[in-house]
PDB file of N, CA and C in Angstrom:
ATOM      1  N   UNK A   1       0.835  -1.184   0.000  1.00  0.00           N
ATOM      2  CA  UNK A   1       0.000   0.000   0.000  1.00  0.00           C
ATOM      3  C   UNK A   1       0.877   1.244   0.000  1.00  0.00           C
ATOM      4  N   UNK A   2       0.466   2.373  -0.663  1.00  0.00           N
ATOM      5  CA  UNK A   2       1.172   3.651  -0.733  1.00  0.00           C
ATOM      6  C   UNK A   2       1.146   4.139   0.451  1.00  0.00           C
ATOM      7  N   UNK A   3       2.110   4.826   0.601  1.00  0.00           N
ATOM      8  CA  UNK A   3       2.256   5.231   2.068  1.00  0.00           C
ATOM      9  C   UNK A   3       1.769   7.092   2.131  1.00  0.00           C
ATOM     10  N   UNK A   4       0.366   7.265   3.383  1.00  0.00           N
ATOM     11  CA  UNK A   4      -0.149   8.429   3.413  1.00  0.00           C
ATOM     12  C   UNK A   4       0.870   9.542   3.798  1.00  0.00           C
ATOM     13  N   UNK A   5       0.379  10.781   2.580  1.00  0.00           N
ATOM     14  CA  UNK A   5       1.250  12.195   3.382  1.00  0.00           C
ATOM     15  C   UNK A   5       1.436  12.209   5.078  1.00  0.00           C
ATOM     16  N   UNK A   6       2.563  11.983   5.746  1.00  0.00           N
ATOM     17  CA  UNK A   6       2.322  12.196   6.937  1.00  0.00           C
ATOM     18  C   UNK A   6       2.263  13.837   7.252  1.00  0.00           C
ATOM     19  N   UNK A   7       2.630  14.615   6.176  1.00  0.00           N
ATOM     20  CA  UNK A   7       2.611  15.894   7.018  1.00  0.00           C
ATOM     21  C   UNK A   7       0.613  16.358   6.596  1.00  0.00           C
ATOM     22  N   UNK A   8       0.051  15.561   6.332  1.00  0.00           N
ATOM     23  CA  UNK A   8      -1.479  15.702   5.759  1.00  0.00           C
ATOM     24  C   UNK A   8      -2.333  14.934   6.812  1.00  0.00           C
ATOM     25  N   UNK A   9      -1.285  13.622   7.356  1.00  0.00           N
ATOM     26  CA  UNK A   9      -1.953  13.068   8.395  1.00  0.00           C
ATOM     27  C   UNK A   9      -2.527  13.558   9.576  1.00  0.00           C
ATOM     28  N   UNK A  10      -1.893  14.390   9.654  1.00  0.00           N
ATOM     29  CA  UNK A  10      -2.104  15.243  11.343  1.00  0.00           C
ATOM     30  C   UNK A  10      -3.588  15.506  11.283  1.00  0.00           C
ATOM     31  N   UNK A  11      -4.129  15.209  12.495  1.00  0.00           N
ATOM     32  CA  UNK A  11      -5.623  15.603  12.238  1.00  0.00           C
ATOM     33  C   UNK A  11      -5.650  17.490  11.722  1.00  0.00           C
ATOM     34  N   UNK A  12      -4.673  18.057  12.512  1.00  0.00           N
ATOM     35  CA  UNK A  12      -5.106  19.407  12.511  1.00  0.00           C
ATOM     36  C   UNK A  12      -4.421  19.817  10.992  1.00  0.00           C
ATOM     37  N   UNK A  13      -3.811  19.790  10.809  1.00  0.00           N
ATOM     38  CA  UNK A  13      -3.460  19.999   9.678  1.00  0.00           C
ATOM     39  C   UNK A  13      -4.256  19.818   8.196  1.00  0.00           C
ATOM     40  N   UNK A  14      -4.735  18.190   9.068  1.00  0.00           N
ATOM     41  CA  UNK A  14      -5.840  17.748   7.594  1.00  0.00           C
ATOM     42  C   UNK A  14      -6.685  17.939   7.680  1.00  0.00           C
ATOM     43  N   UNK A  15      -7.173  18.948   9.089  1.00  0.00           N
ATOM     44  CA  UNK A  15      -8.168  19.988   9.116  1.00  0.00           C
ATOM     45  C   UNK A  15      -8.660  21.468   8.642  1.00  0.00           C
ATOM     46  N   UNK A  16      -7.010  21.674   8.748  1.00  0.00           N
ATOM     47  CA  UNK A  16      -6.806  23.583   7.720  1.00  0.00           C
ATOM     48  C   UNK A  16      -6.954  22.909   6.806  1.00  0.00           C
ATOM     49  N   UNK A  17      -6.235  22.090   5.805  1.00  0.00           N
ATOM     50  CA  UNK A  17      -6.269  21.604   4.471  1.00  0.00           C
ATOM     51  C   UNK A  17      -8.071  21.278   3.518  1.00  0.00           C
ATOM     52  N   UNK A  18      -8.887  20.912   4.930  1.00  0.00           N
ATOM     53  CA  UNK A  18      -9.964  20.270   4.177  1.00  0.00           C
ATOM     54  C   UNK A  18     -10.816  21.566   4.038  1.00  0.00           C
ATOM     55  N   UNK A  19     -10.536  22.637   5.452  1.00  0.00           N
ATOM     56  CA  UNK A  19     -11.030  23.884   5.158  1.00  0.00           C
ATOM     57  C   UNK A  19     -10.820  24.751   4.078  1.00  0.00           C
ATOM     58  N   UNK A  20      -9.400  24.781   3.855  1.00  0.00           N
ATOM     59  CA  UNK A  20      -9.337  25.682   2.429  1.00  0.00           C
ATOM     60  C   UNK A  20      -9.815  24.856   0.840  1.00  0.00           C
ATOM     61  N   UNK A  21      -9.671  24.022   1.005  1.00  0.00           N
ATOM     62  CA  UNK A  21     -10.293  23.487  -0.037  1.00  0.00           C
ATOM     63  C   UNK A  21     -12.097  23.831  -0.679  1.00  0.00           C
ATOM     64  N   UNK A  22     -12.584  24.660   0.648  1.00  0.00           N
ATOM     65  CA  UNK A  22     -13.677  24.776   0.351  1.00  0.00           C
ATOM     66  C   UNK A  22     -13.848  26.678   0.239  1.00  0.00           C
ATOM     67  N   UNK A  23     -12.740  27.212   0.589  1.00  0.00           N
ATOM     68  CA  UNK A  23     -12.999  28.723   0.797  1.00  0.00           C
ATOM     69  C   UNK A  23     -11.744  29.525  -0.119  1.00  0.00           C
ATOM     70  N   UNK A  24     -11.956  30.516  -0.221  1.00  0.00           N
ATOM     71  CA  UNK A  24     -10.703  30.951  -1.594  1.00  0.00           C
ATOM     72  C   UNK A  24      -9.521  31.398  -0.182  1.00  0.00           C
ATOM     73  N   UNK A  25      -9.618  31.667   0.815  1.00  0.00           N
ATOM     74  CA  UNK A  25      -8.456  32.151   1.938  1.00  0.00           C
ATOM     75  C   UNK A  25      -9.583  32.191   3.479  1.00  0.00           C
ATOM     76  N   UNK A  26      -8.769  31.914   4.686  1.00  0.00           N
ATOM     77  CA  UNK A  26      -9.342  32.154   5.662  1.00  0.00           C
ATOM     78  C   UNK A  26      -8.350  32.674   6.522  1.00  0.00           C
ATOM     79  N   UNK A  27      -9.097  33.120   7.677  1.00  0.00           N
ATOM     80  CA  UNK A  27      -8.077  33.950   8.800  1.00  0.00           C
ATOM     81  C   UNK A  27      -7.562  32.968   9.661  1.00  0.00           C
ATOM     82  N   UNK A  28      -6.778  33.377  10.240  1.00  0.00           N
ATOM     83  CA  UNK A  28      -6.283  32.491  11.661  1.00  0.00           C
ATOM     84  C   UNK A  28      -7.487  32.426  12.331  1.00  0.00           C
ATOM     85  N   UNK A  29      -8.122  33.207  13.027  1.00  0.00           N
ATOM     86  CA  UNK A  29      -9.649  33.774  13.619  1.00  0.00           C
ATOM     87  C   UNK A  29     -10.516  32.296  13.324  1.00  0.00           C
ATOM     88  N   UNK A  30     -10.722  32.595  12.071  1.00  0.00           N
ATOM     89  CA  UNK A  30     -12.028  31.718  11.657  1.00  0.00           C
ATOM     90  C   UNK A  30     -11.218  30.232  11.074  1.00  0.00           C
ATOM     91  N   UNK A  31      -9.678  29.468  10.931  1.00  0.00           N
ATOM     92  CA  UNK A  31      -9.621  28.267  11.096  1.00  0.00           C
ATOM     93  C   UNK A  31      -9.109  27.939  12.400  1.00  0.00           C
ATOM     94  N   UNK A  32      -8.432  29.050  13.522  1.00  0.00           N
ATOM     95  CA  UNK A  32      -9.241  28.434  15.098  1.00  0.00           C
ATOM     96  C   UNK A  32     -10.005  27.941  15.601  1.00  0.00           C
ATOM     97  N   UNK A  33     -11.481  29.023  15.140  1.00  0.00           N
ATOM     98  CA  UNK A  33     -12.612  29.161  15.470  1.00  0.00           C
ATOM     99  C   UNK A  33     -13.322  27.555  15.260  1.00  0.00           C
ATOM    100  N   UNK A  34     -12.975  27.420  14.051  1.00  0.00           N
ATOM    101  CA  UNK A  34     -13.231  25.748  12.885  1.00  0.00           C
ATOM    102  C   UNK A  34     -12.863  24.532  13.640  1.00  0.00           C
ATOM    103  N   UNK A  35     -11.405  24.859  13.588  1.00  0.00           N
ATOM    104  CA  UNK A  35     -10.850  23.504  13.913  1.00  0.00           C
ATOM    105  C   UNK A  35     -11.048  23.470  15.294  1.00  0.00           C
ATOM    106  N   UNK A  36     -11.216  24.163  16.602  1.00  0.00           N
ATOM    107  CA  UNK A  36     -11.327  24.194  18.072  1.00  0.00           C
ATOM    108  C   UNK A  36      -9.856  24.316  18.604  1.00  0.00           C
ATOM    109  N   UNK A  37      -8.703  24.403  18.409  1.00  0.00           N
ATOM    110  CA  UNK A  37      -7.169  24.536  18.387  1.00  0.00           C
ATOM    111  C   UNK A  37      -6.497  25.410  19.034  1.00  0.00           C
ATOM    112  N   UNK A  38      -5.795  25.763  19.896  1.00  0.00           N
ATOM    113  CA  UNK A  38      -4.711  26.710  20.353  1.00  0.00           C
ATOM    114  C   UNK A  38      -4.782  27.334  19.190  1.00  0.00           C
ATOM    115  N   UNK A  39      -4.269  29.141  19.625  1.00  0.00           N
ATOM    116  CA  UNK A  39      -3.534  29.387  18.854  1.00  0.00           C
ATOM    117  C   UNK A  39      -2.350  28.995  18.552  1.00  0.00           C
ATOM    118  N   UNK A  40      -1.364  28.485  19.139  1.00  0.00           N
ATOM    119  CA  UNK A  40      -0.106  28.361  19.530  1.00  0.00           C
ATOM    120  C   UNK A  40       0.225  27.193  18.526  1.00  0.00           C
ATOM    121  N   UNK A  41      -1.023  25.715  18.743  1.00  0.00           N
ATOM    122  CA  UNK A  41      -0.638  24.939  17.678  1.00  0.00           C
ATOM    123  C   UNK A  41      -1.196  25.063  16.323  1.00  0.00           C
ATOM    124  N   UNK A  42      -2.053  25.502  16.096  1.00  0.00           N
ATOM    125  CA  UNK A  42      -2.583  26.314  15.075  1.00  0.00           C
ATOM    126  C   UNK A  42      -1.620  26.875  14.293  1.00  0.00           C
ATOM    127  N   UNK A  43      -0.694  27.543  14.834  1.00  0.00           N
ATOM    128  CA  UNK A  43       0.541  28.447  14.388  1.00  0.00           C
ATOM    129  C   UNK A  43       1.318  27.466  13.794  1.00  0.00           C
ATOM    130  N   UNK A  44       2.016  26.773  14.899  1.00  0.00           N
ATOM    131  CA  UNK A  44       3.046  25.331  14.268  1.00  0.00           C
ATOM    132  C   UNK A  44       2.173  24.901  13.463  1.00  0.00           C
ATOM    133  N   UNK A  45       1.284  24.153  12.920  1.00  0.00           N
ATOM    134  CA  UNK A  45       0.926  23.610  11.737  1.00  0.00           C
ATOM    135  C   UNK A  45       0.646  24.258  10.794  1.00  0.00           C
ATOM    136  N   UNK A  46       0.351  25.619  10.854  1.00  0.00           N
ATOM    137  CA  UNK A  46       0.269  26.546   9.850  1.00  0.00           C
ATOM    138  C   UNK A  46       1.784  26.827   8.959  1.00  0.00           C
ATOM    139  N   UNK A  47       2.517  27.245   9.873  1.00  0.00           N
ATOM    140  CA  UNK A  47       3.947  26.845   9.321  1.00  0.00           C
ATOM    141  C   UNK A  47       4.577  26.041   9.292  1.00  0.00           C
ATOM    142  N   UNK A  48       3.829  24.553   9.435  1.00  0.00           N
ATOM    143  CA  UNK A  48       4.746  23.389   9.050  1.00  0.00           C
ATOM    144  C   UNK A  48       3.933  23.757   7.626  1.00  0.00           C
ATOM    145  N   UNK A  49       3.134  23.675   6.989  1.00  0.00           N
ATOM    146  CA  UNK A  49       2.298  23.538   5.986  1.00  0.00           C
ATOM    147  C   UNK A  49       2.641  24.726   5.309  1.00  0.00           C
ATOM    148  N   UNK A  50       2.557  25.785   5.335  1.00  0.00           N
ATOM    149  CA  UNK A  50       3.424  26.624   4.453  1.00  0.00           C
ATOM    150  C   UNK A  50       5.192  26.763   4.122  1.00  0.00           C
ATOM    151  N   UNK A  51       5.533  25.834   5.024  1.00  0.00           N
ATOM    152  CA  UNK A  51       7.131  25.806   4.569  1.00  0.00           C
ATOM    153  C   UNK A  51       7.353  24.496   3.500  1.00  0.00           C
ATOM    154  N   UNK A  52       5.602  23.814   3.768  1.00  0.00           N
ATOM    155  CA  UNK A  52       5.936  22.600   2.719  1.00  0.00           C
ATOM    156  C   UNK A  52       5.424  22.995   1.183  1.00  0.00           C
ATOM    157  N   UNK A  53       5.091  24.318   1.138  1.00  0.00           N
ATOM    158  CA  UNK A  53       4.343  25.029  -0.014  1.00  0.00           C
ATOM    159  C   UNK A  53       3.062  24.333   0.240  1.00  0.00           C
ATOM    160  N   UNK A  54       2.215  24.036   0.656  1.00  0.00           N
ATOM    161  CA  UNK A  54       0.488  23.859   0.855  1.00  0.00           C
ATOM    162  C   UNK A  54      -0.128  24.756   0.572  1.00  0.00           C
ATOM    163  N   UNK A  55       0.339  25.700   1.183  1.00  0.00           N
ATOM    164  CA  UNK A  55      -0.233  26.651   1.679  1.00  0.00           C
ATOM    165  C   UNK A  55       0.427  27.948   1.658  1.00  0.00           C
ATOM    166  N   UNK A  56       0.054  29.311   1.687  1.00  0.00           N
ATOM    167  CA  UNK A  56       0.647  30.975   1.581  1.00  0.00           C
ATOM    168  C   UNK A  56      -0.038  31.022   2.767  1.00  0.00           C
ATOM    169  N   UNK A  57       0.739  32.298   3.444  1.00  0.00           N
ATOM    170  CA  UNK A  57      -0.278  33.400   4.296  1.00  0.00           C
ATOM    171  C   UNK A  57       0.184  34.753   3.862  1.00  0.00           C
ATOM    172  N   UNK A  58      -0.734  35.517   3.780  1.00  0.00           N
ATOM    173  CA  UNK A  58      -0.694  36.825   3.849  1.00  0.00           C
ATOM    174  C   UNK A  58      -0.789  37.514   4.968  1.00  0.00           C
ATOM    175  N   UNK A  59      -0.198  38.642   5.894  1.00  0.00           N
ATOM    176  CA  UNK A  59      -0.102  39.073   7.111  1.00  0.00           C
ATOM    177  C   UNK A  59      -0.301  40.429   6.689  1.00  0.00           C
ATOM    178  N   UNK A  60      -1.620  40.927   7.219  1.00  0.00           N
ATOM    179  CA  UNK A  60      -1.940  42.439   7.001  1.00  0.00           C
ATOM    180  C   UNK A  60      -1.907  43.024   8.513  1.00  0.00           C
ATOM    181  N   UNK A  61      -1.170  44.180   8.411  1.00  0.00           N
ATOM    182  CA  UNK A  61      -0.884  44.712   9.352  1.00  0.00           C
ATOM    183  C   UNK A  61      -1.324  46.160   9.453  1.00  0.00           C
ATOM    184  N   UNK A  62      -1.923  46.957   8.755  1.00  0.00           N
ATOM    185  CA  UNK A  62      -2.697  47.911   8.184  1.00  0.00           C
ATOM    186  C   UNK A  62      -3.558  48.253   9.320  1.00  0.00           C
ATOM    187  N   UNK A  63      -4.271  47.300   9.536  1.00  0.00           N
ATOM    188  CA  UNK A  63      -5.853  47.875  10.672  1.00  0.00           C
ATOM    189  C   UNK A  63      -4.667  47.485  12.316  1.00  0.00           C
ATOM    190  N   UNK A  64      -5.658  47.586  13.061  1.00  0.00           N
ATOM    191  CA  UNK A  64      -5.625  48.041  14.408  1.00  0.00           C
ATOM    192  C   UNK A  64      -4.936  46.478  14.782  1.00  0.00           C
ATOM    193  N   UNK A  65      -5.548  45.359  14.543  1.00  0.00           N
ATOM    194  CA  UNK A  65      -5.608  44.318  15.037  1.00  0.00           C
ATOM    195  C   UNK A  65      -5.173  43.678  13.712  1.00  0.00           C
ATOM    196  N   UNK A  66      -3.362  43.045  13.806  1.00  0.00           N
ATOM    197  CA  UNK A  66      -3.154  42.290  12.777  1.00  0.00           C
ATOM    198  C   UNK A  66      -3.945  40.697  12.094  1.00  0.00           C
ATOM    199  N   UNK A  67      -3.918  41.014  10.832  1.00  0.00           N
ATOM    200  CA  UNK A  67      -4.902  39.874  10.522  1.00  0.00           C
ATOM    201  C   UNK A  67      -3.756  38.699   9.856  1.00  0.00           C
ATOM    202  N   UNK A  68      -3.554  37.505   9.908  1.00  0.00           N
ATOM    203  CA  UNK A  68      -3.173  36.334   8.849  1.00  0.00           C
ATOM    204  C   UNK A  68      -4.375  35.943   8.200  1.00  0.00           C
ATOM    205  N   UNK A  69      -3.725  35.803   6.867  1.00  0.00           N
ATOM    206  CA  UNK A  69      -4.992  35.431   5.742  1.00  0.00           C
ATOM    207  C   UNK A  69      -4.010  33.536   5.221  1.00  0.00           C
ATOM    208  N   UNK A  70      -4.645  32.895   5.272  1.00  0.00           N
ATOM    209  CA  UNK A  70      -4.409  31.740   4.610  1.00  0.00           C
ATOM    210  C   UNK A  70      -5.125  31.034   3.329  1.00  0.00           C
ATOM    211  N   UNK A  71      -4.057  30.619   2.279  1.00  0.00           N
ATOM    212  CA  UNK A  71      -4.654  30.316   1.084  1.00  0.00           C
ATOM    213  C   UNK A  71      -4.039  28.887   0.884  1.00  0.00           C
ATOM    214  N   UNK A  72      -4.685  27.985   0.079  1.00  0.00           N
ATOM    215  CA  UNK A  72      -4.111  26.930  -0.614  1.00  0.00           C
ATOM    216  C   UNK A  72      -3.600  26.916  -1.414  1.00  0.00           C
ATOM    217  N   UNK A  73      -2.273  26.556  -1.814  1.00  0.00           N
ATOM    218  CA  UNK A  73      -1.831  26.145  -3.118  1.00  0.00           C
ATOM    219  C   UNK A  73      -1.950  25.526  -4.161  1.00  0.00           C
ATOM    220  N   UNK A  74      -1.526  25.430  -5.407  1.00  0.00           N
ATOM    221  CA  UNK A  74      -1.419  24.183  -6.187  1.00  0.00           C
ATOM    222  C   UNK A  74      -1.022  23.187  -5.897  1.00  0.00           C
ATOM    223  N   UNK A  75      -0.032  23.439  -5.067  1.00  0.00           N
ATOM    224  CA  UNK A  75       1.188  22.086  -4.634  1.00  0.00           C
ATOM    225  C   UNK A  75       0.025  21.239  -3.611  1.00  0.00           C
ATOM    226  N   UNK A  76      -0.550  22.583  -2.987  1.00  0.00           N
ATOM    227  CA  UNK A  76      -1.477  21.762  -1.613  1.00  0.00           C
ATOM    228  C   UNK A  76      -2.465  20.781  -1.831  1.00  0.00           C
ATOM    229  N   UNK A  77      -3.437  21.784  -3.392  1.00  0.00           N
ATOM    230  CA  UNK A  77      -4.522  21.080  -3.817  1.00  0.00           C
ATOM    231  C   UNK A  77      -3.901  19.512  -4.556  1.00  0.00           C
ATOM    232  N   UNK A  78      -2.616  19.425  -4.857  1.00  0.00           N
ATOM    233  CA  UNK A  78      -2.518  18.221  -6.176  1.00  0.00           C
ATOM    234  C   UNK A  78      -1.889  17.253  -4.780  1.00  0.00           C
ATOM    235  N   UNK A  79      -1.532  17.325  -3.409  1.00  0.00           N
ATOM    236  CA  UNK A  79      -1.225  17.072  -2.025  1.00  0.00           C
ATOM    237  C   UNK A  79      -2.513  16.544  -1.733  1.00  0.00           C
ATOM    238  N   UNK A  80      -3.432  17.448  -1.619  1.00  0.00           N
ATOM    239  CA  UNK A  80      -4.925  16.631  -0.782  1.00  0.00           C
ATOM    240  C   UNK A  80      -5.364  15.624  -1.950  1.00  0.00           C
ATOM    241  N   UNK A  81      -5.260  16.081  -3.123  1.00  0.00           N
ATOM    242  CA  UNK A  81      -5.932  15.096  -4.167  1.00  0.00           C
ATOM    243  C   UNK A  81      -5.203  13.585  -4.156  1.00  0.00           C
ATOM    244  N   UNK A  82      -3.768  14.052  -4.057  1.00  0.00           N
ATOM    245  CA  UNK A  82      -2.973  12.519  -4.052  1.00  0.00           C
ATOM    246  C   UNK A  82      -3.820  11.850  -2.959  1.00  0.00           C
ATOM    247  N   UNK A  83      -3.888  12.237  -1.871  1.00  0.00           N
ATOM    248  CA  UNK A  83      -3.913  11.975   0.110  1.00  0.00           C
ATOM    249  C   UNK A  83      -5.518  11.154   0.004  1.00  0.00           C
ATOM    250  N   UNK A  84      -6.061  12.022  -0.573  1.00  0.00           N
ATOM    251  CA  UNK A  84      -7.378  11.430  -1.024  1.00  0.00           C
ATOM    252  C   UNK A  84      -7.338  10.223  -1.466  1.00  0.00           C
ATOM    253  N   UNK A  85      -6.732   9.969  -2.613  1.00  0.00           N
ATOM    254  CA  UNK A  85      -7.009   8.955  -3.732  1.00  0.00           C
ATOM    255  C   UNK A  85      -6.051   7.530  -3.167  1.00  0.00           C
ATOM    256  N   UNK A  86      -5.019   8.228  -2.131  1.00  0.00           N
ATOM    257  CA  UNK A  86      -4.259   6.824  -1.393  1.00  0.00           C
ATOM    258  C   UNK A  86      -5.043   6.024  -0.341  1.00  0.00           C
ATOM    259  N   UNK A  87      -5.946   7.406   0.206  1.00  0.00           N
ATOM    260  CA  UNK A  87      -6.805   6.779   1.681  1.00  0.00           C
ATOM    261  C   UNK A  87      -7.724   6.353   0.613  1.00  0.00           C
ATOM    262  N   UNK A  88      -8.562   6.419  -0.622  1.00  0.00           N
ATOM    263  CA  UNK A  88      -9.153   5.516  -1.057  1.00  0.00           C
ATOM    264  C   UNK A  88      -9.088   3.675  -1.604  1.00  0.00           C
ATOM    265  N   UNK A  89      -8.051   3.648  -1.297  1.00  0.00           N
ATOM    266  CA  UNK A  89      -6.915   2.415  -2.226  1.00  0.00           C
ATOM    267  C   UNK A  89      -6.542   1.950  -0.686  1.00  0.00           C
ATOM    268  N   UNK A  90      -6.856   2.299   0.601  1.00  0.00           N
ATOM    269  CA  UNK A  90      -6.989   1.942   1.980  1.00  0.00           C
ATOM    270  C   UNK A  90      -8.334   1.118   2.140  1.00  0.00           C
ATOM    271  N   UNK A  91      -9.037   1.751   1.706  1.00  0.00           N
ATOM    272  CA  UNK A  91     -10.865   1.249   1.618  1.00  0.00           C
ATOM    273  C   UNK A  91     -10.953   0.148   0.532  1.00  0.00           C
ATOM    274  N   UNK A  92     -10.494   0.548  -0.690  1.00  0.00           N
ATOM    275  CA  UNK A  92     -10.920  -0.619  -1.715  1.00  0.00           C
ATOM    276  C   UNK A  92      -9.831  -1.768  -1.813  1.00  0.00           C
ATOM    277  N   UNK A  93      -8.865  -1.812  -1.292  1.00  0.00           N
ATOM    278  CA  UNK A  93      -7.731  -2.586  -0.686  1.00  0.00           C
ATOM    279  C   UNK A  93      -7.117  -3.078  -2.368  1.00  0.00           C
ATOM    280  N   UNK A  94      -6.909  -1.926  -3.083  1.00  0.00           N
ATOM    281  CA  UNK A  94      -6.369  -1.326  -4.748  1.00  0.00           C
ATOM    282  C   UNK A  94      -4.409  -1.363  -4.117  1.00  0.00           C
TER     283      UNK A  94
END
């Protein structure tokens, strides 16, 4: 059997991941809010996942209260699609 992304395995991780897949960018705020998470580890998996290219953040610092914006990549989306299609070949025993 192919062996799963472990950096996709992490629940939390393959929790930001399943979130952006459905939204064009989200805040730190609202994939806290999502996933139920520290900020603190929230943070570490945010930058394990953007140092693996998954993922960008944008950091606006403009208003009163700095915002992180998080987006998915190409690299991330063709990442969840592999991650997908291996945990399927888990189920159909392919």
């Amino acid at each position: 059997m192919k062996e799963l992304d472990p950096l996709l395995h992490s629940q939390l991780r393959l929790s930001i991941m399943s979130i952006l897949l459905t939204v064009e960018g989200a805040d730190f705020v609202y994939l806290k809010d999502k996933t139920n998470s520290t900020a603190g580890n929230l943070s570490v998996q945010i930058d394990k996942l953007s140092k693996a290219g998954y993922i960008t953040t944008e950091k606006d610092t403009t208003s009163v209260k700095p915002r992180t914006v998080c987006k998915m990549t190409d690299t991330g989306r063709r990442a969840m699609a592999a991650y997908v299609e291996t945990l399927k070949t888990y189920f159909l025993g392919l």
